[in-house]
C-alpha atoms as a PDB file:
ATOM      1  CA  UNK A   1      26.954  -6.040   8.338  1.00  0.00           C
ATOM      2  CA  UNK A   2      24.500  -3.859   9.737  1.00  0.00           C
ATOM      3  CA  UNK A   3      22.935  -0.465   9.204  1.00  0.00           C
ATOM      4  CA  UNK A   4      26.274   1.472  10.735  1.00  0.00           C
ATOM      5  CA  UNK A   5      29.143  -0.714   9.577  1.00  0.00           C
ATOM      6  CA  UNK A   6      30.367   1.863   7.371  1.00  0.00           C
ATOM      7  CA  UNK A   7      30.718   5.403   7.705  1.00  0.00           C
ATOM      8  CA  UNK A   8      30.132   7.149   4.706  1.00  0.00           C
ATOM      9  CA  UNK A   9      27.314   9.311   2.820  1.00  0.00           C
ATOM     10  CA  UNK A  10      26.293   6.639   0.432  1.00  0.00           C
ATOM     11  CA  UNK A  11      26.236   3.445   2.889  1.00  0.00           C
ATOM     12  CA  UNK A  12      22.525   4.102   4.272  1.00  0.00           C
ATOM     13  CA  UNK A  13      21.154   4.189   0.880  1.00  0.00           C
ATOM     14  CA  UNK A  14      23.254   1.131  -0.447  1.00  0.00           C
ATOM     15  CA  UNK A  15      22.282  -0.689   2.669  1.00  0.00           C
ATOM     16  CA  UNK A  16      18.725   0.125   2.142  1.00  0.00           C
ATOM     17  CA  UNK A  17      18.898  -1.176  -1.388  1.00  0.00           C
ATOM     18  CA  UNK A  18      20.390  -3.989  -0.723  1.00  0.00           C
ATOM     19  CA  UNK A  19      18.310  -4.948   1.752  1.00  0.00           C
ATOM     20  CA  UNK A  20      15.508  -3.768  -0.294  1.00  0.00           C
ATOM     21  CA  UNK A  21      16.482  -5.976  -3.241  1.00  0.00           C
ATOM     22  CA  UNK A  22      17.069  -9.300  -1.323  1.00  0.00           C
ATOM     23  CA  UNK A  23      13.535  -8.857   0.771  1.00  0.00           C
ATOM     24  CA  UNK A  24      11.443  -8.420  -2.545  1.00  0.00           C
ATOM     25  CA  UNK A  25      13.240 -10.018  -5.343  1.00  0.00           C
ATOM     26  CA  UNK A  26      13.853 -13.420  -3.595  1.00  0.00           C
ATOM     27  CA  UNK A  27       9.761 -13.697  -3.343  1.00  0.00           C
ATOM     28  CA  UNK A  28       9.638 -12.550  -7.124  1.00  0.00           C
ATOM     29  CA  UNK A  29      12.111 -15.357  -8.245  1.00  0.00           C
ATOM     30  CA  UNK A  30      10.102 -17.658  -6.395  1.00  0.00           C
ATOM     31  CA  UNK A  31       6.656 -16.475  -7.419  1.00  0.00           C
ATOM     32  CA  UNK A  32       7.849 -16.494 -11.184  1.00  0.00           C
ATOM     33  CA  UNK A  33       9.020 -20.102 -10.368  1.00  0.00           C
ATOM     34  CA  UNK A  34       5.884 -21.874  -8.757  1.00  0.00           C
ATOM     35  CA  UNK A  35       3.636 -19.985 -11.050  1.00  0.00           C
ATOM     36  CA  UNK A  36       3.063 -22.287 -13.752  1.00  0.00           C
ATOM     37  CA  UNK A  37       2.519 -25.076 -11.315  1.00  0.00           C
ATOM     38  CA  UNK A  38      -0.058 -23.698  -8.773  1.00  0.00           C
ATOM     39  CA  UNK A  39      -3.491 -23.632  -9.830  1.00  0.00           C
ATOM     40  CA  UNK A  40      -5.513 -20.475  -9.203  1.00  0.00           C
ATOM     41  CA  UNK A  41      -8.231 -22.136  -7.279  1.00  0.00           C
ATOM     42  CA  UNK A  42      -5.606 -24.059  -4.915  1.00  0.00           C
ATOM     43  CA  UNK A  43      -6.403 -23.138  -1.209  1.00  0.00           C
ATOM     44  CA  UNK A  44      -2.640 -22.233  -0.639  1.00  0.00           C
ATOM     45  CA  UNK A  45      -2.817 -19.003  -3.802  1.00  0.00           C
ATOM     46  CA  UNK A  46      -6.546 -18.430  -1.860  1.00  0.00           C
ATOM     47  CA  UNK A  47      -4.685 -18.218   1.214  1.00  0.00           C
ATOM     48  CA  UNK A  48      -1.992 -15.798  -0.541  1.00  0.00           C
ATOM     49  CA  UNK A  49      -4.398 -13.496  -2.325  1.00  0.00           C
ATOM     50  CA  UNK A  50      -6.207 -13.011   1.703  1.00  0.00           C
ATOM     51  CA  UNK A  51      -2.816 -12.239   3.364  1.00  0.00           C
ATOM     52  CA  UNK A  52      -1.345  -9.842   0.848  1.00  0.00           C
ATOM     53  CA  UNK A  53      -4.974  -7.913   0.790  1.00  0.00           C
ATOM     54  CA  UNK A  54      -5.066  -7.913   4.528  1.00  0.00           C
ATOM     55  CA  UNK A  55      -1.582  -6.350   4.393  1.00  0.00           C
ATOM     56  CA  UNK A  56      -2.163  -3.746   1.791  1.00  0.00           C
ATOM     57  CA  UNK A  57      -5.925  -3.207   3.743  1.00  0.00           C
ATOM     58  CA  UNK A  58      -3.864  -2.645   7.161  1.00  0.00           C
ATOM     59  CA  UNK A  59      -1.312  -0.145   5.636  1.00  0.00           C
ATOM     60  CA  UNK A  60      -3.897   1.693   4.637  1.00  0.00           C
ATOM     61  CA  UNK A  61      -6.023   1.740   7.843  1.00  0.00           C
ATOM     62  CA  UNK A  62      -3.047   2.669   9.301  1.00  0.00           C
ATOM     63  CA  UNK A  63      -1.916   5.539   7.043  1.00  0.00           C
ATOM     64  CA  UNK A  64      -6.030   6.512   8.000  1.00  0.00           C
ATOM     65  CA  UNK A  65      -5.638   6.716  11.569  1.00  0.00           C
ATOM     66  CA  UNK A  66      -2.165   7.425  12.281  1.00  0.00           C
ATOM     67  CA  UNK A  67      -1.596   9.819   9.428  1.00  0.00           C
ATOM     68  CA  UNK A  68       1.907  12.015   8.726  1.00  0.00           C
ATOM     69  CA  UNK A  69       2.587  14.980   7.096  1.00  0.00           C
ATOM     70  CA  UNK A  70      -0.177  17.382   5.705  1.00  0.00           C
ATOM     71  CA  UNK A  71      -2.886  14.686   6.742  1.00  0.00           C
ATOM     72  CA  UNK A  72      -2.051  15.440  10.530  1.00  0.00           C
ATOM     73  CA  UNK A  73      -4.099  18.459   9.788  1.00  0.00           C
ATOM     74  CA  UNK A  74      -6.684  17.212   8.786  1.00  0.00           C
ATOM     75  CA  UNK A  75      -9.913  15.602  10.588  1.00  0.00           C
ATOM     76  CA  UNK A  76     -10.304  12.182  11.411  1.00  0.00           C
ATOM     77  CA  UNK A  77     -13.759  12.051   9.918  1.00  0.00           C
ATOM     78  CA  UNK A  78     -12.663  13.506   6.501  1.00  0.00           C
ATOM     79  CA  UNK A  79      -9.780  10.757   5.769  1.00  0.00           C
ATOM     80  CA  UNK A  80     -12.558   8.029   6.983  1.00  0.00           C
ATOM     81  CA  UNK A  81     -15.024   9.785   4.633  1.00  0.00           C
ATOM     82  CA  UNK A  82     -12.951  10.113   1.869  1.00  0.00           C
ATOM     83  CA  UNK A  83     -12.089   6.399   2.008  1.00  0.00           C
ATOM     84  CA  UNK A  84     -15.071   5.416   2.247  1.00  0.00           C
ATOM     85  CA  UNK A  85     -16.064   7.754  -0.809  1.00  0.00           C
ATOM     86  CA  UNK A  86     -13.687   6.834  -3.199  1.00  0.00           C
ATOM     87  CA  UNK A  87     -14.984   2.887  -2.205  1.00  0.00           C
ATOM     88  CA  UNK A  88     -18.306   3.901  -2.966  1.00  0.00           C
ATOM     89  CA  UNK A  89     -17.560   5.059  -6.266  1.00  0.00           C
ATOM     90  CA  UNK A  90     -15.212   2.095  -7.032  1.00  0.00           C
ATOM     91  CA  UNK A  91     -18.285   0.033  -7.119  1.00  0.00           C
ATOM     92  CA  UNK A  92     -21.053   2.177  -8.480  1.00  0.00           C
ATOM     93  CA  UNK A  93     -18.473   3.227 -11.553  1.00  0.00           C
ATOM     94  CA  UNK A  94     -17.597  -0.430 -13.170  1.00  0.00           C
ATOM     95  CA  UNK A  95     -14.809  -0.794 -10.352  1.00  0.00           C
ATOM     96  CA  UNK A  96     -11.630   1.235 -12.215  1.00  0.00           C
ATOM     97  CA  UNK A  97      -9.392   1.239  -9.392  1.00  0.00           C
ATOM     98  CA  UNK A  98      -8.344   5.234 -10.868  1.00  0.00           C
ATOM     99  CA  UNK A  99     -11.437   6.300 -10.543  1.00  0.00           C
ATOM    100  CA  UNK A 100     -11.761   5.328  -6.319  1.00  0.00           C
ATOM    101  CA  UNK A 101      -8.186   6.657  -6.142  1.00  0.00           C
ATOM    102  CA  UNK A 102      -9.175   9.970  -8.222  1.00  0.00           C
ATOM    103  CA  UNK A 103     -12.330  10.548  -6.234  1.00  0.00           C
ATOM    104  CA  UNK A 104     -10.934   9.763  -2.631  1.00  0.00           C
ATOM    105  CA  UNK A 105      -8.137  12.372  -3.921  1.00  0.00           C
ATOM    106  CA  UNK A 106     -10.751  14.789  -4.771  1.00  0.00           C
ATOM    107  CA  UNK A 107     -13.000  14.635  -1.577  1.00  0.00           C
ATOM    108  CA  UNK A 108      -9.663  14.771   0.688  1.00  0.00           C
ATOM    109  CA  UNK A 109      -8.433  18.073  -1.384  1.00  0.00           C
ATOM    110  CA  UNK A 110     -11.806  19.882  -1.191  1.00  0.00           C
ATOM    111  CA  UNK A 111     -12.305  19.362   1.925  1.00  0.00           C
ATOM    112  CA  UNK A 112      -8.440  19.861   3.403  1.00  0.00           C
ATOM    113  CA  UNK A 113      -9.157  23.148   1.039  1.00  0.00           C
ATOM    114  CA  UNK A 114     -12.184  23.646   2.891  1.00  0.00           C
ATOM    115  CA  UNK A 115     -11.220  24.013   6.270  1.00  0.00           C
END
């Protein structure tokens, strides 16, 4: 089957959930199933825990750089500084993810209000 087997309204966003379902779900079921018998030190969960942060940390850079919708507009310098920013006060205020998010939110706003 692919994308336009079937032409109808609904069939993009079944296909898309389908698809959605079988890509995530499968690596649930198997995470649920190894989980009691993989140590949290082993070097294959270390190796895990890098990839999936190097993933998340590349989406990110990427949604930094190449930015779409209102962030077009805005400058280069204030989405790096605003990252960086709501980092900074990640670690200075006992590392609540919320609070980077909040702050990173705040400096983008101001300064997207700003100019």
């Amino acid at each position: 089957m692919t994308f336009d087997a079937i032409d109808s309204w609904w069939w993009p966003f079944l296909f898309i959930l389908i698809g959605g379902w079988l890509a995530t779900d499968a690596w649930r079921f198997l995470g649920v199933y190894l989980g009691d018998r993989i140590s949290e030190d082993s070097d294959l969960l270390v190796l895990v825990r890098a990839l999936a942060t190097a993933l998340v940390a590349a989406v990110i850079g990427n949604l930094i750089v190449f930015p779409s919708g209102a962030l077009v507009d805005t400058a280069l310098a204030l989405r790096i500084g605003a990252a960086g920013a709501g980092f900074v006060a990640y670690l200075y205020l006992r590392r609540k993810i919320l609070v980077g998010i909040v702050a990173a939110e705040v400096i983008l706003l101001v300064g997207m209000w700003i100019s």
